[in-house]
N, C-alpha and C. Protein backbone atom coordinates (compact mmCIF):
# COMPACT_ATOMS: atom_id res chain seq x y z
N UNK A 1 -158.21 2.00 312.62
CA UNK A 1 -157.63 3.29 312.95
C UNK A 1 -158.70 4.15 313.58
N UNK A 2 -158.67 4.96 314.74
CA UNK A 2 -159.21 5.35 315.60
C UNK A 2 -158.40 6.97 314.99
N UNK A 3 -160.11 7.62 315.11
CA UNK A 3 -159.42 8.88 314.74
C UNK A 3 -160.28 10.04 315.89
N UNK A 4 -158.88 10.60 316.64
CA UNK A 4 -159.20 11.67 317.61
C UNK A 4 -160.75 12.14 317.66
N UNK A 5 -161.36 12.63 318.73
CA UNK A 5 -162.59 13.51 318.37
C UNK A 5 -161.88 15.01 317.70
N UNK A 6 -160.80 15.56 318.47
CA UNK A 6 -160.51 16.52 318.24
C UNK A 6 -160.11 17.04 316.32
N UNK A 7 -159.20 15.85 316.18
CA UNK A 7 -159.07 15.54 314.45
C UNK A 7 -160.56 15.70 313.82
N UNK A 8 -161.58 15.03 314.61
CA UNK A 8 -162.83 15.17 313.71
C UNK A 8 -163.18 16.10 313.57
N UNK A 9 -163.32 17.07 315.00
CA UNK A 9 -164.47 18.49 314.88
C UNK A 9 -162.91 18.81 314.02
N UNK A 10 -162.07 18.87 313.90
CA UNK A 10 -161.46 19.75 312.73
C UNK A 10 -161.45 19.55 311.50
N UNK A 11 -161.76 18.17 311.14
CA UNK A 11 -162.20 18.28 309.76
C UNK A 11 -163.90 18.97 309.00
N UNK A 12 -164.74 18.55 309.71
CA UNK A 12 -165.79 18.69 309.77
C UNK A 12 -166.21 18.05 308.96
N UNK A 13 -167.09 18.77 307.58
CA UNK A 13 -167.71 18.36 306.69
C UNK A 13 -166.80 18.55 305.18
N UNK A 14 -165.19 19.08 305.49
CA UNK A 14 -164.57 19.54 304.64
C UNK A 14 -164.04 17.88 303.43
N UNK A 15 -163.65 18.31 302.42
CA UNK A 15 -163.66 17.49 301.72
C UNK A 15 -161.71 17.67 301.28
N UNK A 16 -161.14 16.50 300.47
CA UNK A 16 -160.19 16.33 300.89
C UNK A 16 -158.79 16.99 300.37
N UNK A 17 -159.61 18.21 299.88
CA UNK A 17 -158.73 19.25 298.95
C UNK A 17 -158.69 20.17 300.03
N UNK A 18 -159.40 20.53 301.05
CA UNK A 18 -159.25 21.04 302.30
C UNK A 18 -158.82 20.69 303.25
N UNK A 19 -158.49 18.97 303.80
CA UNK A 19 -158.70 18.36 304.67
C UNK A 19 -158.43 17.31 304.62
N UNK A 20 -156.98 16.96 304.60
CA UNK A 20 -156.26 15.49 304.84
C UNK A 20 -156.23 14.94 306.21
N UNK A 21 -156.29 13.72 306.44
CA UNK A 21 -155.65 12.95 307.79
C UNK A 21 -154.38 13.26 308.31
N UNK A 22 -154.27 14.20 309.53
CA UNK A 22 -152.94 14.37 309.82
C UNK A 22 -152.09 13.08 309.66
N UNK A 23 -152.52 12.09 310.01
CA UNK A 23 -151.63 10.80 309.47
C UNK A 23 -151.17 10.08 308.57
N UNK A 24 -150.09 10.38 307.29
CA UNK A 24 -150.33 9.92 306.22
C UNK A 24 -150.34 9.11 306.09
N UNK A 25 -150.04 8.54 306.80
CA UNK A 25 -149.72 6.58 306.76
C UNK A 25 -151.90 6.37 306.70
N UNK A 26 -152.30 6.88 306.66
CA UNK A 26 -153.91 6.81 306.71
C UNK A 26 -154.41 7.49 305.06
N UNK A 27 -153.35 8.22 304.71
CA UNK A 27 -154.29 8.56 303.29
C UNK A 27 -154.58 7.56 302.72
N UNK A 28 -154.16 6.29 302.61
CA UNK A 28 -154.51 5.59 301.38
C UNK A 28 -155.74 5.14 301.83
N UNK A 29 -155.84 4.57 303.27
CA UNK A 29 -157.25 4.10 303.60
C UNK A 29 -158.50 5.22 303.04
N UNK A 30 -157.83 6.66 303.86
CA UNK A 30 -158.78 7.48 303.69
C UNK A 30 -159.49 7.96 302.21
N UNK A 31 -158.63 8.18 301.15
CA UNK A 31 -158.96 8.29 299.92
C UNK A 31 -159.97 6.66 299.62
N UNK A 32 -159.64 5.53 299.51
CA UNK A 32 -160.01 4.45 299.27
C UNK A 32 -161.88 4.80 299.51
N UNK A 33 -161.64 5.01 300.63
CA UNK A 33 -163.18 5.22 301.36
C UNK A 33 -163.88 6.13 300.86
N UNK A 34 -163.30 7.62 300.89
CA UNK A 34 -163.85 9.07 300.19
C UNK A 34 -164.65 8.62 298.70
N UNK A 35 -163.33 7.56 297.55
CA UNK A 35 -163.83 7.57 296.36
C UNK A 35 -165.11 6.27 296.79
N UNK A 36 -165.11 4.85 297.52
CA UNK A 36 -166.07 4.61 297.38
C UNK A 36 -167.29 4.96 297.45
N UNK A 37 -167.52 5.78 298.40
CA UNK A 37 -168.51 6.69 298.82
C UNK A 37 -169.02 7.49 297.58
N UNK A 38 -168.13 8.55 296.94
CA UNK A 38 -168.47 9.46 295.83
C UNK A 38 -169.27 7.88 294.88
N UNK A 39 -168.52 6.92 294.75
CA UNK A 39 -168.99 6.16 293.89
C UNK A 39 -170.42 5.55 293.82
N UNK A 40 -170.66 4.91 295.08
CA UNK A 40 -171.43 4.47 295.81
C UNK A 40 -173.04 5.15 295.20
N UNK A 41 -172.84 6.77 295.63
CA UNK A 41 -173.95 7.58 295.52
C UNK A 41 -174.09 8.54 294.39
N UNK A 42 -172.71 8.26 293.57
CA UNK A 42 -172.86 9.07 292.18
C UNK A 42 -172.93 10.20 292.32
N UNK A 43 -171.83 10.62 293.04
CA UNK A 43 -171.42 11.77 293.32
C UNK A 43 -170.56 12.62 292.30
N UNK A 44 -170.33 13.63 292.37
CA UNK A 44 -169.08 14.21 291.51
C UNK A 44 -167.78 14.50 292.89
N UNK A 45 -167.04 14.58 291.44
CA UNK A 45 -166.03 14.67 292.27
C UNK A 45 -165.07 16.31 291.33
N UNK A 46 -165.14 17.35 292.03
CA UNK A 46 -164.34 18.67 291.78
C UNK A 46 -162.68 18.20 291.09
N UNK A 47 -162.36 19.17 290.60
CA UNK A 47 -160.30 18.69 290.05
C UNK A 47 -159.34 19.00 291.26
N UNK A 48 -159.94 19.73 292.30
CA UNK A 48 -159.52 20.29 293.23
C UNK A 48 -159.42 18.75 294.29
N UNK A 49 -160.10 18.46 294.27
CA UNK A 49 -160.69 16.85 295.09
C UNK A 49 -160.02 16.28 294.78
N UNK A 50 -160.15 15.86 293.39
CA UNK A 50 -159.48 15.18 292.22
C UNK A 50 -158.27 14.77 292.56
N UNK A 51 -157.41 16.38 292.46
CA UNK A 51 -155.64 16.26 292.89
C UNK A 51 -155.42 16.16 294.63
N UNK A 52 -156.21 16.29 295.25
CA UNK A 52 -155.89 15.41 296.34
C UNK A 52 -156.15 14.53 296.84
N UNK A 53 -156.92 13.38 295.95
CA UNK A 53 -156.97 12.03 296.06
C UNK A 53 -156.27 11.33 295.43
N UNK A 54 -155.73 11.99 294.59
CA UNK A 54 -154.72 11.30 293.69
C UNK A 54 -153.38 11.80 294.58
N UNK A 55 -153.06 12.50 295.15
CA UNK A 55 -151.84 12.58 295.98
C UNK A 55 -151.69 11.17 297.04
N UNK A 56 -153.48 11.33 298.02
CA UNK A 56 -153.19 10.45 298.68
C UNK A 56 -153.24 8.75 298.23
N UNK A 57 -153.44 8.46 297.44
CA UNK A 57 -153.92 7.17 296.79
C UNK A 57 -152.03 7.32 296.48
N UNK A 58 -151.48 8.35 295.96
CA UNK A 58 -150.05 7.57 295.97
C UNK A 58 -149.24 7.16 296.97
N UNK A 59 -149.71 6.83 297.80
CA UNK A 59 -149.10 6.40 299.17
C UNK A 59 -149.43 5.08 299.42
N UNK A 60 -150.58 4.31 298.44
CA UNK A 60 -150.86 3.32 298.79
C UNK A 60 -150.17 2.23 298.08
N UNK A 61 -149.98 1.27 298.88
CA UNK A 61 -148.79 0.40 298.54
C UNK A 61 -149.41 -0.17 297.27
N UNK A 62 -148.16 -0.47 296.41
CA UNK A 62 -148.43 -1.29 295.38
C UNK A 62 -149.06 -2.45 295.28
N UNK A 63 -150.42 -3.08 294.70
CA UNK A 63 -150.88 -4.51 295.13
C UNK A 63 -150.48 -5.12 294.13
């Protein structure tokens, strides 16, 4: 998935309680990635974050 420049400078550095993928058919990728990352580097993660990764992660198909 190829994502606009224009989509980018609009997200910026925002995180995903600010700043979803206009495409939802992309949240699940996009969350997937966000939490490995937080994970990765032992990050925290806000409740604000929280409830919108858990929105988009429900979009992802059942495995």
């Amino acid at each position: 998935m190829l994502i606009s420049a224009a989509s980018n400078r609009s997200k910026g550095d925002q995180t995903p309680d600010l700043w979803m993928p206009p495409l939802k058919s992309y949240w699940c990728t996009y969350s997937r990635a966000w939490i490995d990352v937080k994970h990765v580097y032992e990050l925290n993660v806000t409740e604000t974050e929280k409830a919108a990764l858990g929105e988009m992660l429900d979009t992802c198909p059942d495995n």
